[in-house]
C-alpha atoms as a PDB file:
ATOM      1  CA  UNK A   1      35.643 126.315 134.603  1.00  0.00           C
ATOM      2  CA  UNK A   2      38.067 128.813 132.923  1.00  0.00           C
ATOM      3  CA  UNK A   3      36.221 128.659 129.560  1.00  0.00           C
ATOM      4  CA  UNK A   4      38.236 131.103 127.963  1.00  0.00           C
ATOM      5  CA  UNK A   5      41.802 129.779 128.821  1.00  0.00           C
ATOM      6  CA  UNK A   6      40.732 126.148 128.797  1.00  0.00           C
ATOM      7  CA  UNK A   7      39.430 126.290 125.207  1.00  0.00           C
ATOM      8  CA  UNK A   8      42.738 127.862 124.201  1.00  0.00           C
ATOM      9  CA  UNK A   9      44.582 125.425 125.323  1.00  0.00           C
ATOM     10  CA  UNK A  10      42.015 122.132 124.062  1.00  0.00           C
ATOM     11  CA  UNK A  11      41.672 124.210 120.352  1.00  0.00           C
ATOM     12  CA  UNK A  12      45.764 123.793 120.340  1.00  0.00           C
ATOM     13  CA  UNK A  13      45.253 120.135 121.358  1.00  0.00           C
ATOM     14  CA  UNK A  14      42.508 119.572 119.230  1.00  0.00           C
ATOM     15  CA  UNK A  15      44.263 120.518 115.703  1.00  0.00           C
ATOM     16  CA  UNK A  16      48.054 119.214 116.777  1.00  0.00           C
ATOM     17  CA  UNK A  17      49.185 117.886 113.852  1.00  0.00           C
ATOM     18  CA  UNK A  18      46.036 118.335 111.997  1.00  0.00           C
ATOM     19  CA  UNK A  19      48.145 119.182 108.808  1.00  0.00           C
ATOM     20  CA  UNK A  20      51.950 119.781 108.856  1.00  0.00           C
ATOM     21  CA  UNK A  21      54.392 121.962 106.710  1.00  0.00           C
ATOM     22  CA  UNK A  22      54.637 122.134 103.726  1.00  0.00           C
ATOM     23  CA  UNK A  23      50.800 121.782 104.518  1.00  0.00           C
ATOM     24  CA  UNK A  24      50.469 120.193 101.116  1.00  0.00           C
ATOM     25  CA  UNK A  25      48.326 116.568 100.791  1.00  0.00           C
ATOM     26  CA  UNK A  26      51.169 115.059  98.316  1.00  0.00           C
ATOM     27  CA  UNK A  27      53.465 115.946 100.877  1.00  0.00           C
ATOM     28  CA  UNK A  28      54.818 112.553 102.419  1.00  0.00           C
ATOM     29  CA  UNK A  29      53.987 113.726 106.439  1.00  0.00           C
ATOM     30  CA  UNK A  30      50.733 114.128 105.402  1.00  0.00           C
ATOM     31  CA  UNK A  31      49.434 111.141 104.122  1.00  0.00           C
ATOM     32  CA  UNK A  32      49.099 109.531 107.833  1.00  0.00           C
ATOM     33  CA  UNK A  33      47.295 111.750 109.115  1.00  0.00           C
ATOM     34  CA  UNK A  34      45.220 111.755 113.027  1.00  0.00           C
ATOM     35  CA  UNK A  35      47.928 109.930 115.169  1.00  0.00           C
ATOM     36  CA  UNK A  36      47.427 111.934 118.735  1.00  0.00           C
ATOM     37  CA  UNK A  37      44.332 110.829 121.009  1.00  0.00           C
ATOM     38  CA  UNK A  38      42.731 108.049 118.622  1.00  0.00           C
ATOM     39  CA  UNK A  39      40.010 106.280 120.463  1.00  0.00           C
ATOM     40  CA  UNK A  40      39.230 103.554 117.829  1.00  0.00           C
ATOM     41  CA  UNK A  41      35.837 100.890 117.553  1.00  0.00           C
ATOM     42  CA  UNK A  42      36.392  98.038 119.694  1.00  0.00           C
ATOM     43  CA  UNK A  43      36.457  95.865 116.785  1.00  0.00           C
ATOM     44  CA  UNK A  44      39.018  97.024 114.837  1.00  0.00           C
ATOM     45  CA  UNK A  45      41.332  97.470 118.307  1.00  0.00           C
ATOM     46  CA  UNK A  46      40.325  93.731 119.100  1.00  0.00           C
ATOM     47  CA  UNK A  47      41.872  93.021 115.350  1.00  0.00           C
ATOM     48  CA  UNK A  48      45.172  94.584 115.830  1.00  0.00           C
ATOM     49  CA  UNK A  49      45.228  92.741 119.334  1.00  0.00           C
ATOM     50  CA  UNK A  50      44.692  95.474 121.249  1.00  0.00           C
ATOM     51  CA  UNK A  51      47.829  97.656 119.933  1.00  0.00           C
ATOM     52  CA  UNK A  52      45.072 100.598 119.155  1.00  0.00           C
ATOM     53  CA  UNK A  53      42.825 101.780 121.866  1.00  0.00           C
ATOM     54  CA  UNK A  54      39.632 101.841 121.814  1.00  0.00           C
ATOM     55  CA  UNK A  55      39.151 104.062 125.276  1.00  0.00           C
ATOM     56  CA  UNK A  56      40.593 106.241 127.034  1.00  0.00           C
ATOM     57  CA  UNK A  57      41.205 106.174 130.653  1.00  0.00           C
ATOM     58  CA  UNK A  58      41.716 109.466 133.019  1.00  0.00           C
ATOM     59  CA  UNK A  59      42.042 109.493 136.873  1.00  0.00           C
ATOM     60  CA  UNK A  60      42.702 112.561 138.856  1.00  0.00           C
ATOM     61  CA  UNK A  61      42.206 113.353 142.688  1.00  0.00           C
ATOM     62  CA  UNK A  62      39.337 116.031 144.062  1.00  0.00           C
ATOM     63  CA  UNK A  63      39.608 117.499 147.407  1.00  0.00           C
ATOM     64  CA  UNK A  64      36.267 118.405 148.699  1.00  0.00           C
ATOM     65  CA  UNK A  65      33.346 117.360 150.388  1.00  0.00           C
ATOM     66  CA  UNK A  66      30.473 115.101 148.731  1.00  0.00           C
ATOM     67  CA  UNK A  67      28.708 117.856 148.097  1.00  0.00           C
ATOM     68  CA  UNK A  68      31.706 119.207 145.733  1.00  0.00           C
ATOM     69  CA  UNK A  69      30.171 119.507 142.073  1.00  0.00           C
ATOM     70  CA  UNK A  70      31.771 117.825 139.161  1.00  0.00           C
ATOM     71  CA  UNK A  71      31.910 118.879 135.235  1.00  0.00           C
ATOM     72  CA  UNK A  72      33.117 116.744 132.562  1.00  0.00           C
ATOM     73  CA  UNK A  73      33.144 117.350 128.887  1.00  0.00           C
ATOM     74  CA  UNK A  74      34.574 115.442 126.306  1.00  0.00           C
ATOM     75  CA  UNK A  75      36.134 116.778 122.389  1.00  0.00           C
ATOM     76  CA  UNK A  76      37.545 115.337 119.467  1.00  0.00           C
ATOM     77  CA  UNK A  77      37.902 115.371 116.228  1.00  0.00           C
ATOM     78  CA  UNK A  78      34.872 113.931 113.386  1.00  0.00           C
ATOM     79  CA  UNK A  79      36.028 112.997 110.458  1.00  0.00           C
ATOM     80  CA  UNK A  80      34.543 113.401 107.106  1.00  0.00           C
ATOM     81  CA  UNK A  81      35.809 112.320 103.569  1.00  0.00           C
ATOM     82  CA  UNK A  82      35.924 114.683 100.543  1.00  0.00           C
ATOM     83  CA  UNK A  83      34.947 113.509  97.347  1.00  0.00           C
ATOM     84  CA  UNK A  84      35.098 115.658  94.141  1.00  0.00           C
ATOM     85  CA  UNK A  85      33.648 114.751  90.725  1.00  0.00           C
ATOM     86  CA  UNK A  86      32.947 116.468  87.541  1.00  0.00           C
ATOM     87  CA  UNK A  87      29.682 116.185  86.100  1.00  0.00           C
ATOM     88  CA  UNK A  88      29.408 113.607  82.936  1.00  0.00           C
ATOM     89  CA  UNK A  89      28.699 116.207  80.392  1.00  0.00           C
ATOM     90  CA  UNK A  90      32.121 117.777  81.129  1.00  0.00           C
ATOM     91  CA  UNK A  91      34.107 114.919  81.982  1.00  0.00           C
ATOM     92  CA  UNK A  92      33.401 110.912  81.919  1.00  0.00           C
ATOM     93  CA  UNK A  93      33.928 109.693  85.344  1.00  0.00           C
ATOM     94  CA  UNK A  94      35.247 110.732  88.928  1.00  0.00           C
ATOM     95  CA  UNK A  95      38.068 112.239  90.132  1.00  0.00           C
ATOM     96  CA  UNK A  96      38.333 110.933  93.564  1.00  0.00           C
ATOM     97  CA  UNK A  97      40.061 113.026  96.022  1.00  0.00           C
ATOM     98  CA  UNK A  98      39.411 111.433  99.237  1.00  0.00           C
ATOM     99  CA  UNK A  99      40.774 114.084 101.427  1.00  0.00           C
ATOM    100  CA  UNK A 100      39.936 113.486 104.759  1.00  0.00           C
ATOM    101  CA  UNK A 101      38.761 116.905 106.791  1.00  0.00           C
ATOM    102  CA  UNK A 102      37.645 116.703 111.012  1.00  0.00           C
ATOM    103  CA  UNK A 103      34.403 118.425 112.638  1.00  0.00           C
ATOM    104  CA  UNK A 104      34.813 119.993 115.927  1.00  0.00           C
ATOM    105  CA  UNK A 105      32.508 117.302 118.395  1.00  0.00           C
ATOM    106  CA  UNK A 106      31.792 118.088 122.008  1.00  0.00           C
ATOM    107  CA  UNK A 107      29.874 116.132 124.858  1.00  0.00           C
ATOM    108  CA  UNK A 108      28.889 118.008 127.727  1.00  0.00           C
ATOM    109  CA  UNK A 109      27.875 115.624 130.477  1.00  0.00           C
ATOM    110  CA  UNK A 110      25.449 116.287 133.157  1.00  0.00           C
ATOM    111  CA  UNK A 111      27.206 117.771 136.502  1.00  0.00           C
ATOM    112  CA  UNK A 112      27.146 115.490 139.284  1.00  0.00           C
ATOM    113  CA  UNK A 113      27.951 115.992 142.546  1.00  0.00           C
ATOM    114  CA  UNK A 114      31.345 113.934 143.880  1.00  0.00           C
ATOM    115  CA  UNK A 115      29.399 111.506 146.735  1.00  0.00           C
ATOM    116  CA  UNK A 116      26.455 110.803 143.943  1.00  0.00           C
ATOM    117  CA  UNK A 117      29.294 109.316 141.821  1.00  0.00           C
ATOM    118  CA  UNK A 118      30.310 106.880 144.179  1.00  0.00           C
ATOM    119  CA  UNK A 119      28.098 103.840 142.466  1.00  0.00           C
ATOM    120  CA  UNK A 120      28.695 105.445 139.029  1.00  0.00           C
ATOM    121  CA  UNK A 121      27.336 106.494 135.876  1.00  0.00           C
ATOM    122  CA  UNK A 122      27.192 106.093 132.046  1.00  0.00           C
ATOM    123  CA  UNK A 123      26.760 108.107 129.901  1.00  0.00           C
ATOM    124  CA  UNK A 124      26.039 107.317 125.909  1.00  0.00           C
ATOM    125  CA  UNK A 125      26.657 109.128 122.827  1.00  0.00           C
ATOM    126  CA  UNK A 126      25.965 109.177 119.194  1.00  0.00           C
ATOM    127  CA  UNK A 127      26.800 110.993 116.354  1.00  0.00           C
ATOM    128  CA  UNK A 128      24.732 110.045 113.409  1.00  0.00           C
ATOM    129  CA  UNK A 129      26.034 109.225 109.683  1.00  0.00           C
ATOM    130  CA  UNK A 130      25.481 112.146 107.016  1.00  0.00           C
ATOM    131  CA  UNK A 131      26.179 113.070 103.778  1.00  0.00           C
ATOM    132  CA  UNK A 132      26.414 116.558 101.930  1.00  0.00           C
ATOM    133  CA  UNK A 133      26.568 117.509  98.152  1.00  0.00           C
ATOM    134  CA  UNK A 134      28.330 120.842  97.071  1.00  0.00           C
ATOM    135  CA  UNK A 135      28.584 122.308  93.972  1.00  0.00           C
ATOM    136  CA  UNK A 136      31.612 124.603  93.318  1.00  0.00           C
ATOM    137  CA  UNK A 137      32.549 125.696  89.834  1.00  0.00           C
ATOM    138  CA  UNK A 138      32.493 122.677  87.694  1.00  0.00           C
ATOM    139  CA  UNK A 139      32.700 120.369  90.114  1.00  0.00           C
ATOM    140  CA  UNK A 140      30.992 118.157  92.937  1.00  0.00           C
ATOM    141  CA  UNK A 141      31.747 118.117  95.738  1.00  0.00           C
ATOM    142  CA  UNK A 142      30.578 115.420  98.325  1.00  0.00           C
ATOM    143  CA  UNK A 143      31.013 115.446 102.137  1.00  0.00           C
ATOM    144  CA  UNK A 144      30.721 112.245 103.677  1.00  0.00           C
ATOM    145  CA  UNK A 145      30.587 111.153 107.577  1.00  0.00           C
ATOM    146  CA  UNK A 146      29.796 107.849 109.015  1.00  0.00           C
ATOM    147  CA  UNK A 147      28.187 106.999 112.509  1.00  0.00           C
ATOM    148  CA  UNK A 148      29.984 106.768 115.896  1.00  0.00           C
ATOM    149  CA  UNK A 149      28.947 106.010 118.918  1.00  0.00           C
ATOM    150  CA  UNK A 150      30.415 106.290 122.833  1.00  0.00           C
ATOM    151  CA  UNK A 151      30.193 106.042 126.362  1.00  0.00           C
ATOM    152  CA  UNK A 152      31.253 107.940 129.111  1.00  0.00           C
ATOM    153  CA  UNK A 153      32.137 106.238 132.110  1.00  0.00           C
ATOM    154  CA  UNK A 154      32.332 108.533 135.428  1.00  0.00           C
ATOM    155  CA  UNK A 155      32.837 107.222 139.120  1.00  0.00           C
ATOM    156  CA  UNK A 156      34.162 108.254 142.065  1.00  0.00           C
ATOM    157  CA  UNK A 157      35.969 106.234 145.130  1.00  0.00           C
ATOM    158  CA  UNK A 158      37.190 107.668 148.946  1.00  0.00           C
ATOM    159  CA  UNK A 159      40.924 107.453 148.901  1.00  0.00           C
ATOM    160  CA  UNK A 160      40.849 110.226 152.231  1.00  0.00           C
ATOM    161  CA  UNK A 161      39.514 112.786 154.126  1.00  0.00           C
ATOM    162  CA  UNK A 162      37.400 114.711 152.115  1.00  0.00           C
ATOM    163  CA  UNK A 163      39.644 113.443 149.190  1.00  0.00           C
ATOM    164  CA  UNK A 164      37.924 111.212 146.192  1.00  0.00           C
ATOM    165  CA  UNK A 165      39.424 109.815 143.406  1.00  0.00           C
ATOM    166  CA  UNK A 166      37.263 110.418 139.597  1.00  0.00           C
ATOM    167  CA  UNK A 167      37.849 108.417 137.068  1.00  0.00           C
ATOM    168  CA  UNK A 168      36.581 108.867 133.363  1.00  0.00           C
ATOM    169  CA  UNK A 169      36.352 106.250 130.986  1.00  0.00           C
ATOM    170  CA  UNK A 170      35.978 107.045 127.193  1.00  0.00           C
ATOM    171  CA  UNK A 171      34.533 104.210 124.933  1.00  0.00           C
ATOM    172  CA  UNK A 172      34.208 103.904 121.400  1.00  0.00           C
ATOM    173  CA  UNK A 173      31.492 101.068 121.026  1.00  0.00           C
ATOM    174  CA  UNK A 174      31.132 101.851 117.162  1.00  0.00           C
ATOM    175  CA  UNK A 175      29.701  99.090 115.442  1.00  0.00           C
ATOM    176  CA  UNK A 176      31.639  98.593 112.399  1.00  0.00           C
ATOM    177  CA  UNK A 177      32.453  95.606 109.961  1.00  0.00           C
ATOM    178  CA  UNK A 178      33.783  91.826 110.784  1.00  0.00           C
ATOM    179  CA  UNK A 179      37.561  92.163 111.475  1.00  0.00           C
ATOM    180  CA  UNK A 180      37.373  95.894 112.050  1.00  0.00           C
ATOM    181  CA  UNK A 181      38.127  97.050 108.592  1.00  0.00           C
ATOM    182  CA  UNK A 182      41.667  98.793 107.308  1.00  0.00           C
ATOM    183  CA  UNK A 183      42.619 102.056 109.542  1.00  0.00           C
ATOM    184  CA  UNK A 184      41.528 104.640 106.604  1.00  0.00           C
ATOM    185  CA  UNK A 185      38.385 103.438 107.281  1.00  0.00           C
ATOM    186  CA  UNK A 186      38.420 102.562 111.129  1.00  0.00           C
ATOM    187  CA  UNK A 187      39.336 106.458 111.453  1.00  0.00           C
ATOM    188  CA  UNK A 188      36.116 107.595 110.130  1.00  0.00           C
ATOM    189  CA  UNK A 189      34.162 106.146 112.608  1.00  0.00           C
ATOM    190  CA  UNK A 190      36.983 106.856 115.594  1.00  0.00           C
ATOM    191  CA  UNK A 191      37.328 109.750 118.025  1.00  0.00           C
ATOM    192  CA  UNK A 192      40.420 111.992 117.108  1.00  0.00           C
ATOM    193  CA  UNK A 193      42.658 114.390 119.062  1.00  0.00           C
ATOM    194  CA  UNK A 194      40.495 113.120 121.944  1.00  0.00           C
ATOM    195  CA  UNK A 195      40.691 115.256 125.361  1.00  0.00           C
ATOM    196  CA  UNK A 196      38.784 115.665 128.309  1.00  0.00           C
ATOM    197  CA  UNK A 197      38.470 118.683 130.426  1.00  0.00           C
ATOM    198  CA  UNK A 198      37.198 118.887 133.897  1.00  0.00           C
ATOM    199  CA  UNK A 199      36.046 121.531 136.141  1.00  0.00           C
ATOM    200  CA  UNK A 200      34.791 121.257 140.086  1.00  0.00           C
ATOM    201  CA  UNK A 201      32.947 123.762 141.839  1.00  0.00           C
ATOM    202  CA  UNK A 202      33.326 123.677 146.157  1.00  0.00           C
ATOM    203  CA  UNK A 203      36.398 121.517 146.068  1.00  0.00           C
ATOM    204  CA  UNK A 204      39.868 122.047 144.377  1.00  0.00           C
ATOM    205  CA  UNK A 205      41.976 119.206 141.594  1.00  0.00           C
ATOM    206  CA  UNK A 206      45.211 118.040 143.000  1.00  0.00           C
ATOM    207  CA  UNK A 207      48.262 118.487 140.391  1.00  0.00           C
ATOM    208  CA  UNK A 208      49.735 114.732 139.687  1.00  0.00           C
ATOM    209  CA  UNK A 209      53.060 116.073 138.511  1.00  0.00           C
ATOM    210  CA  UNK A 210      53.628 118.099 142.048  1.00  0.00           C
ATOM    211  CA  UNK A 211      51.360 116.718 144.539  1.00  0.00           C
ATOM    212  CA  UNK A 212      51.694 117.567 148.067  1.00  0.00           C
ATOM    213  CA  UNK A 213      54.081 114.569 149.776  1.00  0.00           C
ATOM    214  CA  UNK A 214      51.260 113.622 151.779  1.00  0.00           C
ATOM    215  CA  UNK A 215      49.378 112.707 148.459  1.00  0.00           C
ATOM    216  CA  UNK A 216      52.552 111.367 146.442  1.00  0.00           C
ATOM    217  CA  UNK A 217      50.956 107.776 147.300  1.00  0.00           C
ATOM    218  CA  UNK A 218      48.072 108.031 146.477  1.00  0.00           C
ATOM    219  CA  UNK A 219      48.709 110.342 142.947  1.00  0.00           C
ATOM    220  CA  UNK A 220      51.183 107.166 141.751  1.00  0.00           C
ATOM    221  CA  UNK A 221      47.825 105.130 142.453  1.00  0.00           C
ATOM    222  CA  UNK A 222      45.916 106.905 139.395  1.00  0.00           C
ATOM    223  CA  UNK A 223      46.156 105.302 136.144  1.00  0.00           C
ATOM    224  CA  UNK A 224      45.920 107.267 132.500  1.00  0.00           C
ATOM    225  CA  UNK A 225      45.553 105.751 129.906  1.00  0.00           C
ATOM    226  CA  UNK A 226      46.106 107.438 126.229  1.00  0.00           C
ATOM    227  CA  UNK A 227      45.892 111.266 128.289  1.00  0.00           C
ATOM    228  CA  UNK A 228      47.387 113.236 131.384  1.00  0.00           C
ATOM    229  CA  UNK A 229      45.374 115.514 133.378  1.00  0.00           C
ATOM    230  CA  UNK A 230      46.746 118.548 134.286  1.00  0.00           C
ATOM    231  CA  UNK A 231      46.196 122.082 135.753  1.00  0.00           C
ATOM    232  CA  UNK A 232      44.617 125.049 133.147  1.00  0.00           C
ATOM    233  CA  UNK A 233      43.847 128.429 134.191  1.00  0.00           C
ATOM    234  CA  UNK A 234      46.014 131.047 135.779  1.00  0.00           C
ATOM    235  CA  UNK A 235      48.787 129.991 138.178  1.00  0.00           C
ATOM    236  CA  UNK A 236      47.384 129.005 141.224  1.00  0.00           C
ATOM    237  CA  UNK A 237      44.257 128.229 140.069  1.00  0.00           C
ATOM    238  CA  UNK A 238      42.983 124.328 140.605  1.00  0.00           C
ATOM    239  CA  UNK A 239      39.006 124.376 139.324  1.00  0.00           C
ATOM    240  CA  UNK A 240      39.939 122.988 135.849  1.00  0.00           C
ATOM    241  CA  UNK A 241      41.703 119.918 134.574  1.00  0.00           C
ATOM    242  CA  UNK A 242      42.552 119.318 130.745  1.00  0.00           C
ATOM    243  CA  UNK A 243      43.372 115.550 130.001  1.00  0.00           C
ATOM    244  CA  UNK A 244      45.700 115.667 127.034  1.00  0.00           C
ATOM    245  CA  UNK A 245      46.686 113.423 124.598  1.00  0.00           C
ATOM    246  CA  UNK A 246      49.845 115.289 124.032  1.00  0.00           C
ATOM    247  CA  UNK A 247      52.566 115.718 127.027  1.00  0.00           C
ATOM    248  CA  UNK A 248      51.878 119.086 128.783  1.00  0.00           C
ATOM    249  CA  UNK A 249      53.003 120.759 132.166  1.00  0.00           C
ATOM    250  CA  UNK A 250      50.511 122.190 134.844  1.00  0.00           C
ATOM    251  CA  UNK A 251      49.377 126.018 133.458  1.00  0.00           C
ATOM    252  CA  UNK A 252      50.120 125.508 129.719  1.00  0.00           C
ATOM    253  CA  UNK A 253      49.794 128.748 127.949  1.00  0.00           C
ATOM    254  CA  UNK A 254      49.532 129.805 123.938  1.00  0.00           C
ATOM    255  CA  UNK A 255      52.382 132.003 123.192  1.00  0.00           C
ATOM    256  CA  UNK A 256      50.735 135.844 123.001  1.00  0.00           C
ATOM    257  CA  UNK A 257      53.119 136.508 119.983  1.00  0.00           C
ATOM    258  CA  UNK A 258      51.253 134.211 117.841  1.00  0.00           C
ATOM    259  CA  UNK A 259      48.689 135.001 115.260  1.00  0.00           C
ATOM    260  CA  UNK A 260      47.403 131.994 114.984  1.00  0.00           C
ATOM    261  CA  UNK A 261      47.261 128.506 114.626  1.00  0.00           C
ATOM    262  CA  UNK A 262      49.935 126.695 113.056  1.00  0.00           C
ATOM    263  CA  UNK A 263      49.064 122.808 114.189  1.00  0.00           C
ATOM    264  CA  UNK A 264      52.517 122.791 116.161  1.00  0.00           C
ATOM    265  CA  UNK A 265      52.239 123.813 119.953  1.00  0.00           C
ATOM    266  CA  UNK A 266      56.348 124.311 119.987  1.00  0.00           C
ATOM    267  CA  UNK A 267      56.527 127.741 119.581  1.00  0.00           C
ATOM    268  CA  UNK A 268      58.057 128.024 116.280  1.00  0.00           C
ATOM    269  CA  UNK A 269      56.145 130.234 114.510  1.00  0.00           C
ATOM    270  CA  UNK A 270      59.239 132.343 113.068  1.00  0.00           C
ATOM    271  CA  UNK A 271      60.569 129.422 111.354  1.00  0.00           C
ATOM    272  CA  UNK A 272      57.173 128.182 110.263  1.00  0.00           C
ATOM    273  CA  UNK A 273      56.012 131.664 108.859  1.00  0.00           C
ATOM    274  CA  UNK A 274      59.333 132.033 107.224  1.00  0.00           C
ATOM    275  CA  UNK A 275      59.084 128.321 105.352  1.00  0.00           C
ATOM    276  CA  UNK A 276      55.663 129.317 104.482  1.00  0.00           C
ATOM    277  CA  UNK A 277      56.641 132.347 102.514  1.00  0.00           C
ATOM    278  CA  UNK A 278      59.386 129.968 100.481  1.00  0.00           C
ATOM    279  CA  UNK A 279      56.592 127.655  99.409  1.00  0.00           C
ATOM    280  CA  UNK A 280      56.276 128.320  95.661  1.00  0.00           C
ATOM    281  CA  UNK A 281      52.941 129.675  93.278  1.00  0.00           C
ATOM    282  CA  UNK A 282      52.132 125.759  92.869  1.00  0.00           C
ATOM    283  CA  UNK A 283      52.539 124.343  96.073  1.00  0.00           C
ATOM    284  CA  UNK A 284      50.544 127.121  97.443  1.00  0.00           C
ATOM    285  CA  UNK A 285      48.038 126.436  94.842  1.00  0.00           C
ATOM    286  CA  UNK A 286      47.723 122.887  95.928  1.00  0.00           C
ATOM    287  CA  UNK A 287      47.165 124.038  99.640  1.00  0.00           C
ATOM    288  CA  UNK A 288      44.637 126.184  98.820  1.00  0.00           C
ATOM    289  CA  UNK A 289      42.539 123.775  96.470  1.00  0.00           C
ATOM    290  CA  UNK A 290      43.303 120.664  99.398  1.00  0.00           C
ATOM    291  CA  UNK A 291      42.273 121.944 102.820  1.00  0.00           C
ATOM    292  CA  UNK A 292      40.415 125.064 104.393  1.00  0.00           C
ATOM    293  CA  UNK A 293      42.385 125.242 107.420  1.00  0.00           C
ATOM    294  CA  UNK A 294      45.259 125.219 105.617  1.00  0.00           C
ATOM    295  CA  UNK A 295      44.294 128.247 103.286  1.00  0.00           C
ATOM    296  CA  UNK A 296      43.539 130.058 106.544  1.00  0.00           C
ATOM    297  CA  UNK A 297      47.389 129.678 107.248  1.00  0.00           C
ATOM    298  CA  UNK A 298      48.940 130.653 103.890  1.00  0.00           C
ATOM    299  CA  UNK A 299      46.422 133.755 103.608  1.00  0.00           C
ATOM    300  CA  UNK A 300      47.530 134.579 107.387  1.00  0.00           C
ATOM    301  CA  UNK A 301      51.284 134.228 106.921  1.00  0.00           C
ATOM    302  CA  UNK A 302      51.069 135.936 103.528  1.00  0.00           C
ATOM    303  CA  UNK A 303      49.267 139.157 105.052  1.00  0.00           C
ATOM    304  CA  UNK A 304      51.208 139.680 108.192  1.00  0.00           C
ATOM    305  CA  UNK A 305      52.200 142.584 109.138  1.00  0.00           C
ATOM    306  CA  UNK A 306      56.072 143.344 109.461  1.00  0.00           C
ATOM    307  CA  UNK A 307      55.435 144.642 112.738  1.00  0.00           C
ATOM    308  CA  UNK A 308      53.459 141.111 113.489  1.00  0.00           C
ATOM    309  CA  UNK A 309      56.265 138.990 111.802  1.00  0.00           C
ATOM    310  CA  UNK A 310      59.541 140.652 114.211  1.00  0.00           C
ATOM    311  CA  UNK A 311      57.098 139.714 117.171  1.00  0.00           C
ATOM    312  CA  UNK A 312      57.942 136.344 116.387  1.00  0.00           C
ATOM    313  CA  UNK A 313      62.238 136.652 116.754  1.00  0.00           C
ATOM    314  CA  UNK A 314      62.321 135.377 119.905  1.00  0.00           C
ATOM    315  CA  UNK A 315      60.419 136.810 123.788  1.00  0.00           C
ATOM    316  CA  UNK A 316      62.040 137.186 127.336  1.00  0.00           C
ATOM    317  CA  UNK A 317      59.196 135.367 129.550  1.00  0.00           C
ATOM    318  CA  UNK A 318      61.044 136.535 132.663  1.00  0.00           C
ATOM    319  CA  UNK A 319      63.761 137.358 134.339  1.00  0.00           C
ATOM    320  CA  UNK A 320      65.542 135.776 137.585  1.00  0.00           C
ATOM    321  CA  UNK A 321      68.033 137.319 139.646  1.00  0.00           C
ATOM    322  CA  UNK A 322      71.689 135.077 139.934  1.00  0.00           C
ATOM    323  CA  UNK A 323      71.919 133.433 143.105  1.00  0.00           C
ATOM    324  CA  UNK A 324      74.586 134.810 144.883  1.00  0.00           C
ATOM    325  CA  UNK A 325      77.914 132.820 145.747  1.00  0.00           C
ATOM    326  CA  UNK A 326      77.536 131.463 149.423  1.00  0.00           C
ATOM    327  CA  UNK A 327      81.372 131.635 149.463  1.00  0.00           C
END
């Protein structure tokens, strides 16, 4: 796999929309948080008749032999509630905060070679419930996480000449209560901002958005479900697939200008960094009480360089030459 340009890519995917500007938790746009690449329990999907998924579904085409070697890992988002109280000597009672914050999770699955996925395979997953108590200052502060639980689906079928179509299947079988529960709560044990990135050593990933004609048939025979696989690495390149819950072209790149992340992949950093420095002494005191990643943007944005900042007015990616008038 490309790790280092594949990673760049998923990290953007990963934290879309994790927190928007003004980056503030009162802030209306961020009180619904986690809408991109939600894998809910089957439960609570089965309660809302089905209008939430609980899997995901990715297909893609691999030309090579049997003997071509698959990798397949799956990431998303944990989620863990923040509570914060103040100790009953100081203060009678809680103050409940109930800010929800996301782990990094990551399941590497064994590799497999293409023809020894013909029957198929599952693979389970578990992530167990925990609990952590901080103390900062006066007050308490309590981390909590609940269980979740998954399977990996991964097969293979013939669709050619040394041609096989994969298929990954990503299952949240999280057992949770009778009815499935409210979403607040659903989310806690779900899979967020899920994506799934493959690599494949002797054997090369067709693109589905500009197959060869000879494969156009075939590629509008693979069905995705809640992601689209496409091409990551350098141009040219076709050893790595990233299945994204967000809408991306083949070869998606970070913009080099920016400094960092900003939980918006549209390249607007400028306008971002410039709304960022408008925010005023308490709104900026309420992002950096609220979230960590947030606090990592305002204390970015408010040390940038100039030099840093007038990298962000605009770039010329390239330059074509006119076509010249046949007349």
């Amino acid at each position: 796999m490309n790790v280092a340009r594949v990673e760049q890519i998923a990290n953007a995917v990963l934290y879309e929309g994790y927190m928007l500007y003004p980056y503030r938790p009162s802030s209306v746009k961020n009180q619904q948080r986690w809408n991109f690449g939600v894998v809910y329990p089957q439960i609570y999907s089965q309660a809302q008749g089905g209008e939430e998924a609980c899997s995901m579904r990715i297909e893609c085409l691999v030309s090579g032999s049997a003997d071509a070697i698959l990798e397949v890992k799956v990431r998303f988002l944990h989620l863990q509630t923040r509570s914060m109280r103040v100790p009953s000597e100081i203060r009678v009672g809680s103050l409940p905060d109930g800010w929800q914050e996301a782990v990094e999770r990551e399941v590497n699955l064994p590799e497999s070679a293409l023809g020894g996925l013909l029957q198929g395979t599952k693979c389970p997953f578990s992530f167990p419930s925990q609990m952590r108590v901080e103390s900062e200052r006066e007050a308490i502060i309590e981390r909590r996480q609940e269980a979740i639980e998954g399977i990996v689906d991964i097969s293979a079928e013939i669709v050619g000449e040394d041609l096989y179509k994969v298929r990954v299947l990503v299952r949240n079988v999280t057992a949770t209560e009778a009815g499935g529960a409210d979403r607040d709560t659903s989310l806690t044990r779900s899979l967020i901002s899920t994506h799934v990135i493959l690599g494949v050593r002797d054997g090369e990933f067709v693109s589905l958005l500009e197959p060869p004609e000879e494969l156009q048939d075939v590629v509008a025979r693979c069905q995705n479900m809640g992601a689209w696989p496409v091409l990551v690495g350098e141009p040219g390149q076709r050893n790595t697939l990233l299945a994204s819950p967000i809408i991306l072209y083949d070869y998606p790149q970070i913009a080099p200008e920016s400094a960092g992340d900003l939980f918006d992949g549209t390249e607007i950093d400028e306008i971002l960094s410039l709304r960022i420095m408008t925010l005023t002494d308490e709104e900026k005191r309420e992002i950096r009480q609220s979230d960590d990643r947030a606090r990592e943007i305002l204390d970015r944005t408010e040390a940038m360089p100039v030099e840093q900042f007038m990298k962000l007015h605009g770039a010329v990616r390239g330059l074509h030459p006119l076509k010249e008038d046949a007349s």
